[in-house]
N, C-alpha and C. Protein backbone atom coordinates (compact mmCIF):
# COMPACT_ATOMS: atom_id res chain seq x y z
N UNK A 1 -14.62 -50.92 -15.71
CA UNK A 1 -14.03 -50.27 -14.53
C UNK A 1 -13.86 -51.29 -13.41
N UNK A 2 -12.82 -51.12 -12.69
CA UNK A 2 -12.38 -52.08 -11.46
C UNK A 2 -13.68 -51.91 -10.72
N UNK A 3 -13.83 -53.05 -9.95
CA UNK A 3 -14.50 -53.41 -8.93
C UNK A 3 -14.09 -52.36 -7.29
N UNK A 4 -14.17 -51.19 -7.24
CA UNK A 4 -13.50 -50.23 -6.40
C UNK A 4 -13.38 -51.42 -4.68
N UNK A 5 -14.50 -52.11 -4.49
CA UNK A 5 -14.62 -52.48 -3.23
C UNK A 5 -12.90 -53.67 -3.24
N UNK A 6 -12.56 -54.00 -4.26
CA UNK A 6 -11.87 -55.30 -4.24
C UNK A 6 -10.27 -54.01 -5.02
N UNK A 7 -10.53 -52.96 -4.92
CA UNK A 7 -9.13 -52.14 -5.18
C UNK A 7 -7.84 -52.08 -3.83
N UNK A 8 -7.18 -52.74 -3.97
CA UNK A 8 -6.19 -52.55 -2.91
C UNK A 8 -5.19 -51.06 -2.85
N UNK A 9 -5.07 -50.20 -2.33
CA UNK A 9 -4.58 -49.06 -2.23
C UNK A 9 -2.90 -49.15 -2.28
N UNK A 10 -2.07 -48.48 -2.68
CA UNK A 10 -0.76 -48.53 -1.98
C UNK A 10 -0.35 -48.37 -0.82
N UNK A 11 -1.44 -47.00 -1.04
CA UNK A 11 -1.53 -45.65 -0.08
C UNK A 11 -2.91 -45.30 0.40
N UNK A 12 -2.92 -45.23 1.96
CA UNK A 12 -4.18 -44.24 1.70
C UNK A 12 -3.79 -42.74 2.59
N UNK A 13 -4.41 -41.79 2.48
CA UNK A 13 -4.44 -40.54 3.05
C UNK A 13 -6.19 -40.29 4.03
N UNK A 14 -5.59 -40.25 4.83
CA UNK A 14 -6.59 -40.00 6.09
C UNK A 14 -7.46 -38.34 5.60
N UNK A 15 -8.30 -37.55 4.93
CA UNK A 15 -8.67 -35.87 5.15
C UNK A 15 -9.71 -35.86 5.44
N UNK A 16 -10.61 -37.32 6.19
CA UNK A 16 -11.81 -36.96 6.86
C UNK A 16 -12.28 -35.82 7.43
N UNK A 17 -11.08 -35.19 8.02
CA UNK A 17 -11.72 -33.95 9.02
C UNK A 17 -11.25 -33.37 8.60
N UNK A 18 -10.99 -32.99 7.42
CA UNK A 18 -10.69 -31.70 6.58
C UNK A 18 -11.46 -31.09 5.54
N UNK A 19 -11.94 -29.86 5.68
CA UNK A 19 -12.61 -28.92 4.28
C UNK A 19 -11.51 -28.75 3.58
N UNK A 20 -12.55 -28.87 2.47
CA UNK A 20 -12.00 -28.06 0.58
C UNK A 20 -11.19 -27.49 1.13
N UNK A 21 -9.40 -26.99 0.66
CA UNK A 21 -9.24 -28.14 -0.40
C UNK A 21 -8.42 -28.96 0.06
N UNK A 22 -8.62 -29.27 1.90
CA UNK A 22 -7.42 -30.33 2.16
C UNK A 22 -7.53 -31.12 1.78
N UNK A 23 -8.46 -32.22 1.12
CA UNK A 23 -8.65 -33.66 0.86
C UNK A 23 -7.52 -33.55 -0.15
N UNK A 24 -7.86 -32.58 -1.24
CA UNK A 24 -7.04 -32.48 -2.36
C UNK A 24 -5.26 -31.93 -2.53
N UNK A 25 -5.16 -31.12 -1.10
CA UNK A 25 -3.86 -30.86 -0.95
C UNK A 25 -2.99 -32.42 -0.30
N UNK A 26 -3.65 -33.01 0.07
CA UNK A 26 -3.39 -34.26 0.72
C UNK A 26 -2.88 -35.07 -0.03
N UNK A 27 -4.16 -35.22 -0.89
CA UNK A 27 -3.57 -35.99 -2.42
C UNK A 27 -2.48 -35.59 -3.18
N UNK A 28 -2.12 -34.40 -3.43
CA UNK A 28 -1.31 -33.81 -4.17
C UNK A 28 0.10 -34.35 -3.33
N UNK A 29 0.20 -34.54 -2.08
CA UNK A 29 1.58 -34.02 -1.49
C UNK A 29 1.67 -36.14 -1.14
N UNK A 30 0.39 -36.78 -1.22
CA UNK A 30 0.79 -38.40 -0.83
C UNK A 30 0.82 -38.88 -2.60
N UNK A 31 0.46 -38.71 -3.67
CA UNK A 31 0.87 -39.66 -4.66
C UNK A 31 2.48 -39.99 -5.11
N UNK A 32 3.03 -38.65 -4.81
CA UNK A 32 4.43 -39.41 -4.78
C UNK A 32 5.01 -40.44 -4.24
N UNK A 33 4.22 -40.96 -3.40
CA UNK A 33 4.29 -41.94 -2.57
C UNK A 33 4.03 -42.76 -2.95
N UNK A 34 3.48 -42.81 -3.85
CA UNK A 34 2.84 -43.90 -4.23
C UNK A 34 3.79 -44.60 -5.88
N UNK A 35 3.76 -45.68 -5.98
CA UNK A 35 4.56 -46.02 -7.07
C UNK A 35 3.63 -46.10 -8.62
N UNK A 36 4.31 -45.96 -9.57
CA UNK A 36 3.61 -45.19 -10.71
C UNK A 36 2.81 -47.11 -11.04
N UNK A 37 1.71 -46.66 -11.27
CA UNK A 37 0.58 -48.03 -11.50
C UNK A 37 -0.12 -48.20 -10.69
N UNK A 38 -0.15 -47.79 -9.38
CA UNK A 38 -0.45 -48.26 -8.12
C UNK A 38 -1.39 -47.22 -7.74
N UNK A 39 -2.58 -47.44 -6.82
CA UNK A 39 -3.58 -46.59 -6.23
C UNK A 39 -3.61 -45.87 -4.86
N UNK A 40 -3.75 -44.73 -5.09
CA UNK A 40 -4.14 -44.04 -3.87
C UNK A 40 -5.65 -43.75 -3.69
N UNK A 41 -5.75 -44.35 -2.54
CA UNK A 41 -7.25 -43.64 -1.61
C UNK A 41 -7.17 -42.28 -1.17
N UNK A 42 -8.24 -41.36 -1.41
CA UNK A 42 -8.20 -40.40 -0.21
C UNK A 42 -9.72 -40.92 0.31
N UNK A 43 -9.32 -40.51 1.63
CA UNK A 43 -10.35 -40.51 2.86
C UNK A 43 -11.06 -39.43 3.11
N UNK A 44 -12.45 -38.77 2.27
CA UNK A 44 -12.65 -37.22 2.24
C UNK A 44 -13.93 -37.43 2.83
N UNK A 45 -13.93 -36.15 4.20
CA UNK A 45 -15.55 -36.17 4.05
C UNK A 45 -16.07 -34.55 3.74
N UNK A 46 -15.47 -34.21 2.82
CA UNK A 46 -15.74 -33.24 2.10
C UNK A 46 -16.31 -33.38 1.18
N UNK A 47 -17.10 -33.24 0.56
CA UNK A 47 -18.43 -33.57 -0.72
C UNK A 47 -17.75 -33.02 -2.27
N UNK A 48 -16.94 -31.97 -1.75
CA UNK A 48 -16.12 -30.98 -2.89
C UNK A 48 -15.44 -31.63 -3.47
N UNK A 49 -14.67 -32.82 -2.90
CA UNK A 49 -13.66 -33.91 -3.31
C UNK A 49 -14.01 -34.35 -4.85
N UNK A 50 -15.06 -34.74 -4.36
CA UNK A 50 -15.74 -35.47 -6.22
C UNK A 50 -16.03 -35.21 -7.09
N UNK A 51 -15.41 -33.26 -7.26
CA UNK A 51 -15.28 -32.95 -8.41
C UNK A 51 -13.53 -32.26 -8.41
N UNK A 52 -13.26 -32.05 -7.19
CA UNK A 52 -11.57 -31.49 -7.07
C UNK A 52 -11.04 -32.65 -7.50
N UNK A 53 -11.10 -34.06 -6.90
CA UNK A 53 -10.20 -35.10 -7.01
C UNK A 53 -10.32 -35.39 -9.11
N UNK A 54 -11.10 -35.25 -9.21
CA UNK A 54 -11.42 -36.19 -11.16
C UNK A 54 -10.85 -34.90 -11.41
N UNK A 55 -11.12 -33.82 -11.53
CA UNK A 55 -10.67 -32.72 -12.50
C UNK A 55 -9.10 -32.87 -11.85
N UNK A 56 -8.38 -33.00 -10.66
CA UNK A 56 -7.01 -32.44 -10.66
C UNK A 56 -6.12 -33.98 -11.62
N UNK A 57 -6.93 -35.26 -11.33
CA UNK A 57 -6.59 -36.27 -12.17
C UNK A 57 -6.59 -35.76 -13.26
N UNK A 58 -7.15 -35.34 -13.84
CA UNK A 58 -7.53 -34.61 -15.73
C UNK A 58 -6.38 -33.90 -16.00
N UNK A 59 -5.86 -32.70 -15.29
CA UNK A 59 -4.96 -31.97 -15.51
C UNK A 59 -3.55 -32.69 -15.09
N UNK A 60 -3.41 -33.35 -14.37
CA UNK A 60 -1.92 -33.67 -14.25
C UNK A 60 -1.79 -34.97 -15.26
N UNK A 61 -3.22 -36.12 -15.42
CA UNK A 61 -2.95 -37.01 -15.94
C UNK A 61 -2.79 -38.56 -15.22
N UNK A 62 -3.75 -38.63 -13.88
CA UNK A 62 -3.98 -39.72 -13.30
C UNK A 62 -5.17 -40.34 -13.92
N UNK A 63 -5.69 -41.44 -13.04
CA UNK A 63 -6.19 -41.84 -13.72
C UNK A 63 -7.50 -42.06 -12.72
N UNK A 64 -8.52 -41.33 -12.44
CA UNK A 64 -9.26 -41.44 -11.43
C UNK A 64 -10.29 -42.37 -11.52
N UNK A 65 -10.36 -43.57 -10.63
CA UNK A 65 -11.10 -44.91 -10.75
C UNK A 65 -12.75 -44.68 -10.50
N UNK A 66 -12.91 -43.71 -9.68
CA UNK A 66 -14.02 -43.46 -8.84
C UNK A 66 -14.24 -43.22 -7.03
N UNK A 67 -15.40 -43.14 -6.51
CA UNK A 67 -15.61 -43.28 -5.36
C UNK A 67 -17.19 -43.92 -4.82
N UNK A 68 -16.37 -44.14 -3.73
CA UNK A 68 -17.44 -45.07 -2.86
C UNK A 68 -17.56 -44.64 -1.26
N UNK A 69 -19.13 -44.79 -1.54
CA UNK A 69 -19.41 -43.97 -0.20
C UNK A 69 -19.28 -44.89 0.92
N UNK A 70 -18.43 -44.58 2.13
CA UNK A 70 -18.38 -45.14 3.43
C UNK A 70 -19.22 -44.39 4.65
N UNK A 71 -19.57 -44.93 5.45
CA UNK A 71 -19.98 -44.58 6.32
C UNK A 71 -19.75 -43.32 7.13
N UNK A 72 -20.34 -41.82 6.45
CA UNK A 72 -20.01 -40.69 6.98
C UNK A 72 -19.12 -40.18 5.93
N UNK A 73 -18.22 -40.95 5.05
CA UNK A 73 -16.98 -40.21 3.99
C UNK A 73 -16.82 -40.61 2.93
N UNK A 74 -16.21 -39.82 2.35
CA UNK A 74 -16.05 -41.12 0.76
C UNK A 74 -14.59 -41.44 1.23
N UNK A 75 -14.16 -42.95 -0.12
CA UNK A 75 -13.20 -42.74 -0.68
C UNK A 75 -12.74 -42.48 -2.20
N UNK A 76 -11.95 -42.01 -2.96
CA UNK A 76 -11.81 -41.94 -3.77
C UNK A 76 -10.77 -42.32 -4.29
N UNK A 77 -10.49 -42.86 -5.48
CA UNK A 77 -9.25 -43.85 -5.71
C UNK A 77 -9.04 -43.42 -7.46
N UNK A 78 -7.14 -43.40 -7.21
CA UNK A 78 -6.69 -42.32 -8.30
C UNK A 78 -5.11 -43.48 -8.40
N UNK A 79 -5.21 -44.07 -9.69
CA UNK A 79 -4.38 -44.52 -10.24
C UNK A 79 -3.41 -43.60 -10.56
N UNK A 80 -1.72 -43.89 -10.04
CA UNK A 80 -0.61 -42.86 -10.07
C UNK A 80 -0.50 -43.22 -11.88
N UNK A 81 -0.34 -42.60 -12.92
CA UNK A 81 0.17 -42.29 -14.20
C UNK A 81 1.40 -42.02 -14.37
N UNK A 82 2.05 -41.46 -13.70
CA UNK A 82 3.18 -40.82 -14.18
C UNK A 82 4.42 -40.41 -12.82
């Protein structure tokens, strides 16, 4: 698995100050944005994230790298697939 600290993002999405399930509506509406190979961050300080973000990767078919805790939030980082 990548080294998450040394992952460069395409994209990131700000849902620090958002509850379940904005982190994840966030994500949903910024990976288009993102170009297919390439990583998106979300910025969650929602705890719910770290099982919404891997399972919605599962079902559509990203590729979810992991997360790393920052100071007060995570991030979580989701290789675009498709």
């Amino acid at each position: 698995m990548a080294n998450l600290n040394e992952v460069k993002p395409a994209h990131s999405v700000d849902a620090r100050a958002m509850a379940c399930p904005g982190p994840l509506l966030e994500a949903k509406k910024a990976i288009g944005s993102v170009p297919v190979g390439q990583v998106l961050e979300i910025m969650s300080g929602d705890k719910g994230s770290r099982e919404d973000i891997p399972a919605w990767c599962k079902k559509i078919g990203h590729e979810y790298l992991g997360v790393l805790e920052r100071d007060g939030y995570d991030s979580l980082f989701v290789t675009r697939k498709k």
